[in-house]
N, C-alpha and C. Protein backbone atom coordinates (compact mmCIF):
# COMPACT_ATOMS: atom_id res chain seq x y z
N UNK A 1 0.84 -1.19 0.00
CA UNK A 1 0.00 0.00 0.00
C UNK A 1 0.88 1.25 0.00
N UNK A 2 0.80 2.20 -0.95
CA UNK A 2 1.63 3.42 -0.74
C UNK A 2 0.33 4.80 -0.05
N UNK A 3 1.40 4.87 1.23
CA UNK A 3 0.30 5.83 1.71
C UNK A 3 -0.06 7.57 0.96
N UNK A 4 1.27 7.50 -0.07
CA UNK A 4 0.81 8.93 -0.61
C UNK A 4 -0.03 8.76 -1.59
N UNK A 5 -0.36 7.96 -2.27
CA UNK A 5 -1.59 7.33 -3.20
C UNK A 5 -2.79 7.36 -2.53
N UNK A 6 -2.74 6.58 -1.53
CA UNK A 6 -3.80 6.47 -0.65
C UNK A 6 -4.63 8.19 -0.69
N UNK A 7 -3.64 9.16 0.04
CA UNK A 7 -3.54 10.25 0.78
C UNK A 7 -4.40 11.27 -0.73
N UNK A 8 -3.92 11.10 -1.65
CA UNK A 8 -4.24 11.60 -3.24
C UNK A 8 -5.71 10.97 -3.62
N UNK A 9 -5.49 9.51 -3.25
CA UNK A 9 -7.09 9.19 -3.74
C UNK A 9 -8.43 9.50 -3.43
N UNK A 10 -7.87 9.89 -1.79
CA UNK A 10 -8.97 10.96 -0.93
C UNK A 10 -9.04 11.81 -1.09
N UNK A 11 -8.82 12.79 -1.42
CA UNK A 11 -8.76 14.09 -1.88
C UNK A 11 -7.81 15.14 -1.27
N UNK A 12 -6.80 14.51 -1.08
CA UNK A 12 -5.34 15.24 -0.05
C UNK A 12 -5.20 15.65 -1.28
N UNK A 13 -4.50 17.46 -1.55
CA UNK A 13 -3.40 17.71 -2.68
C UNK A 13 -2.90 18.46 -2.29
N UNK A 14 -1.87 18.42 -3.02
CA UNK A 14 -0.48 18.80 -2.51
C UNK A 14 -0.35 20.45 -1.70
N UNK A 15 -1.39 21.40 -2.27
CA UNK A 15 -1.79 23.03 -2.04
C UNK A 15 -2.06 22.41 -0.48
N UNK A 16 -2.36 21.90 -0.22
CA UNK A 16 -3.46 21.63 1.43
C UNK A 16 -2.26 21.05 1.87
N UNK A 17 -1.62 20.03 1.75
CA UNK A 17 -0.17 20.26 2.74
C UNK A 17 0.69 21.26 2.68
N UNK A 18 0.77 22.16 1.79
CA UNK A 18 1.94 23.48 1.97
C UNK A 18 0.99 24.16 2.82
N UNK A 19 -0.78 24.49 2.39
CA UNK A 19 -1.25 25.43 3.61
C UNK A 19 -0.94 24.98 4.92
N UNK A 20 -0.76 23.36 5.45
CA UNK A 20 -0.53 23.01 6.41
C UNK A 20 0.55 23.63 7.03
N UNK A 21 1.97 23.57 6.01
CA UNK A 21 3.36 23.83 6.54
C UNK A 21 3.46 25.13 7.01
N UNK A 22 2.49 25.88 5.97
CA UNK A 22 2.77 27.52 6.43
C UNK A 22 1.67 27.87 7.52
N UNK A 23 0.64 27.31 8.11
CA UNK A 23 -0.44 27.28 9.15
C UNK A 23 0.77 27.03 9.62
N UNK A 24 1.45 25.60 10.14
CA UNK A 24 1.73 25.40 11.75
C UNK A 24 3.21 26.68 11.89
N UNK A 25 3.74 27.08 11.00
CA UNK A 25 4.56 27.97 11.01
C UNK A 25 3.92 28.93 11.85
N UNK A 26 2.80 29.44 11.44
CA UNK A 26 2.31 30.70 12.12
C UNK A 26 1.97 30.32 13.38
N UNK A 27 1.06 29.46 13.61
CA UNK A 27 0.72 28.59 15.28
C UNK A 27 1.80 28.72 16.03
N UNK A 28 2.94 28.22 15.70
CA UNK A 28 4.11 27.80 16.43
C UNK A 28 4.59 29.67 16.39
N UNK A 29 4.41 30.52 16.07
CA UNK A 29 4.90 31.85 16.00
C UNK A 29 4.18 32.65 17.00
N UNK A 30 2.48 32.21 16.66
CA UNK A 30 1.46 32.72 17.87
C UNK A 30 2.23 32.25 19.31
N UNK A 31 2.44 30.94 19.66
CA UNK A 31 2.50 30.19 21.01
C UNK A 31 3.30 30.31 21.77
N UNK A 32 4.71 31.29 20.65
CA UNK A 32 5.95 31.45 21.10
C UNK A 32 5.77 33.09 21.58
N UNK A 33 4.73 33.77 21.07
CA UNK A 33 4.52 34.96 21.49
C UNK A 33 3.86 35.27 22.82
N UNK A 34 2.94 34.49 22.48
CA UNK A 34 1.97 34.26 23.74
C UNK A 34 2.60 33.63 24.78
N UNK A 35 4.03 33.55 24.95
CA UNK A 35 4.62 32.68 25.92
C UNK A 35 5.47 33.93 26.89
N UNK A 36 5.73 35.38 26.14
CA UNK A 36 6.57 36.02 26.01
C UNK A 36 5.81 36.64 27.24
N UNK A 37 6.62 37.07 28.14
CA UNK A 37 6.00 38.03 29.94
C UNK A 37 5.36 37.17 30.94
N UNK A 38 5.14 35.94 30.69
CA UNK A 38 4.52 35.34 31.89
C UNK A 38 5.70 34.63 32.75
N UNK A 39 5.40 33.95 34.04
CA UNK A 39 6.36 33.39 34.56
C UNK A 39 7.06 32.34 34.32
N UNK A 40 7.92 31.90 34.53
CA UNK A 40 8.75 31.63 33.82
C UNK A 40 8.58 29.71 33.56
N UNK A 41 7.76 28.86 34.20
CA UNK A 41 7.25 27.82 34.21
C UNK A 41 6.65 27.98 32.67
N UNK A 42 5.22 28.31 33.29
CA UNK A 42 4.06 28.76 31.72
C UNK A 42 4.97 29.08 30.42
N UNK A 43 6.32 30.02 30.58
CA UNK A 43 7.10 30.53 29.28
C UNK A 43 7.44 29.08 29.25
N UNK A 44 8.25 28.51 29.95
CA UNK A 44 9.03 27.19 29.37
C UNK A 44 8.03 26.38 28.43
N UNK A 45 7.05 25.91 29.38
CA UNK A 45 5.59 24.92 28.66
C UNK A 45 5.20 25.30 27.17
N UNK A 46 5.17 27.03 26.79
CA UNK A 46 4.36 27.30 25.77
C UNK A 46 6.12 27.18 24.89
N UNK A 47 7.31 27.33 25.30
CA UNK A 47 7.95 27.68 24.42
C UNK A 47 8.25 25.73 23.28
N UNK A 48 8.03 25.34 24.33
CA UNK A 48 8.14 23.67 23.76
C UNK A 48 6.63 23.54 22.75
N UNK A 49 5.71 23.40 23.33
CA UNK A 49 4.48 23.29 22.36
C UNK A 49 4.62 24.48 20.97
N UNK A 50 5.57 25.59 21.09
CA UNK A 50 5.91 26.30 19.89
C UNK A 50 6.37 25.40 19.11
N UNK A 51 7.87 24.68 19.70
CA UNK A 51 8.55 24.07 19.16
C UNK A 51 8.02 22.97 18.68
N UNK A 52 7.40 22.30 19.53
CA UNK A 52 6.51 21.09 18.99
C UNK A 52 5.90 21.43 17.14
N UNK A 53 4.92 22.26 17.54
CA UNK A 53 3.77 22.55 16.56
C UNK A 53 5.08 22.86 15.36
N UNK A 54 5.77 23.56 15.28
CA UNK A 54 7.10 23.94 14.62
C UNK A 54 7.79 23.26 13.75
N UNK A 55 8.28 21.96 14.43
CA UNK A 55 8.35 20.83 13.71
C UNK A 55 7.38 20.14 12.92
N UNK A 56 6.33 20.57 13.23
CA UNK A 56 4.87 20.10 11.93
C UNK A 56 5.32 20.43 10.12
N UNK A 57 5.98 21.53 10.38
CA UNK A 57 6.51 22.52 9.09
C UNK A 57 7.36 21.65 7.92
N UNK A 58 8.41 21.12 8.50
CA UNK A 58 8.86 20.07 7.43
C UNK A 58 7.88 19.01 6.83
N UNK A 59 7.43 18.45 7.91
CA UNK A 59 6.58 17.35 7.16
C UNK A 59 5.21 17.90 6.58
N UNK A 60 5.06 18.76 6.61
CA UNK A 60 3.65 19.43 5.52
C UNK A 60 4.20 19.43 4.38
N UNK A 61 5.71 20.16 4.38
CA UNK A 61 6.20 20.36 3.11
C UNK A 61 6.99 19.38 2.24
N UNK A 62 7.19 18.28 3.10
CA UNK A 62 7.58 17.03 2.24
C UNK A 62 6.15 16.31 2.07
N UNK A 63 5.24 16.18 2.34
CA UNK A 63 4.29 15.23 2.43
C UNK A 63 3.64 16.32 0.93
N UNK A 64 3.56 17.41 0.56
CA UNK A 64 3.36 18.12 -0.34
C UNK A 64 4.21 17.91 -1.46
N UNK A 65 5.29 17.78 -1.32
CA UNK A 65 6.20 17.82 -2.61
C UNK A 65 5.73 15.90 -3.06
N UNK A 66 5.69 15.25 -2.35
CA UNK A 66 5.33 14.03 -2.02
C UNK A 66 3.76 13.56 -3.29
N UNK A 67 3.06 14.29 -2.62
CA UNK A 67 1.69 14.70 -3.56
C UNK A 67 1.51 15.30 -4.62
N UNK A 68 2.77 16.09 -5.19
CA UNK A 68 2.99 16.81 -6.47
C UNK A 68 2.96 15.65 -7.20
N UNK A 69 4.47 15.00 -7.01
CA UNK A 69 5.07 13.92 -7.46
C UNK A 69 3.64 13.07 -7.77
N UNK A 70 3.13 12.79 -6.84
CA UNK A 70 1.74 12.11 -7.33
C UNK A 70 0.82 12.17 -8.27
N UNK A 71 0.26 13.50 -8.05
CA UNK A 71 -0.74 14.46 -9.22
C UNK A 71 -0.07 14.18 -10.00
N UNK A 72 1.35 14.29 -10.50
CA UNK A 72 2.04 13.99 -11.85
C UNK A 72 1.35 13.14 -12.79
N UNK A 73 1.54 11.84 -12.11
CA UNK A 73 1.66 10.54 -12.71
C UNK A 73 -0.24 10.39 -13.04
């Protein structure tokens, strides 16, 4: 089973994982802001869930280039 076929046959394309990559970009930008003046526990917590959500960013944008390659064929 190839899951990017799969992912294409449902109606995943490739535009909707880059909006993904550039959404969690901004999330992870909000969370890191919103982390900024509180004490210093709460800053640590939100600065990781930045980072977390952050790392979402590569894999939108490979799972997209991924789905190009697909639509191709």
């Amino acid at each position: 089973m190839n899951p990017v076929k799969f992912l294409s046959d449902v109606g995943l394309q490739s535009k909707h994982a880059y909006w993904g990559g550039f959404g969690s970009i901004v999330v992870a930008l909000v969370a890191w802001i919103a982390s900024q003046g509180k004490d210093s526990n709460d800053k640590a917590q939100s600065d990781r869930w930045g980072i977390f959500i952050g790392h979402w960013a590569p894999t939108f944008f490979a799972l997209g280039l991924a789905l190009k390659q697909e639509e191709k064929h």
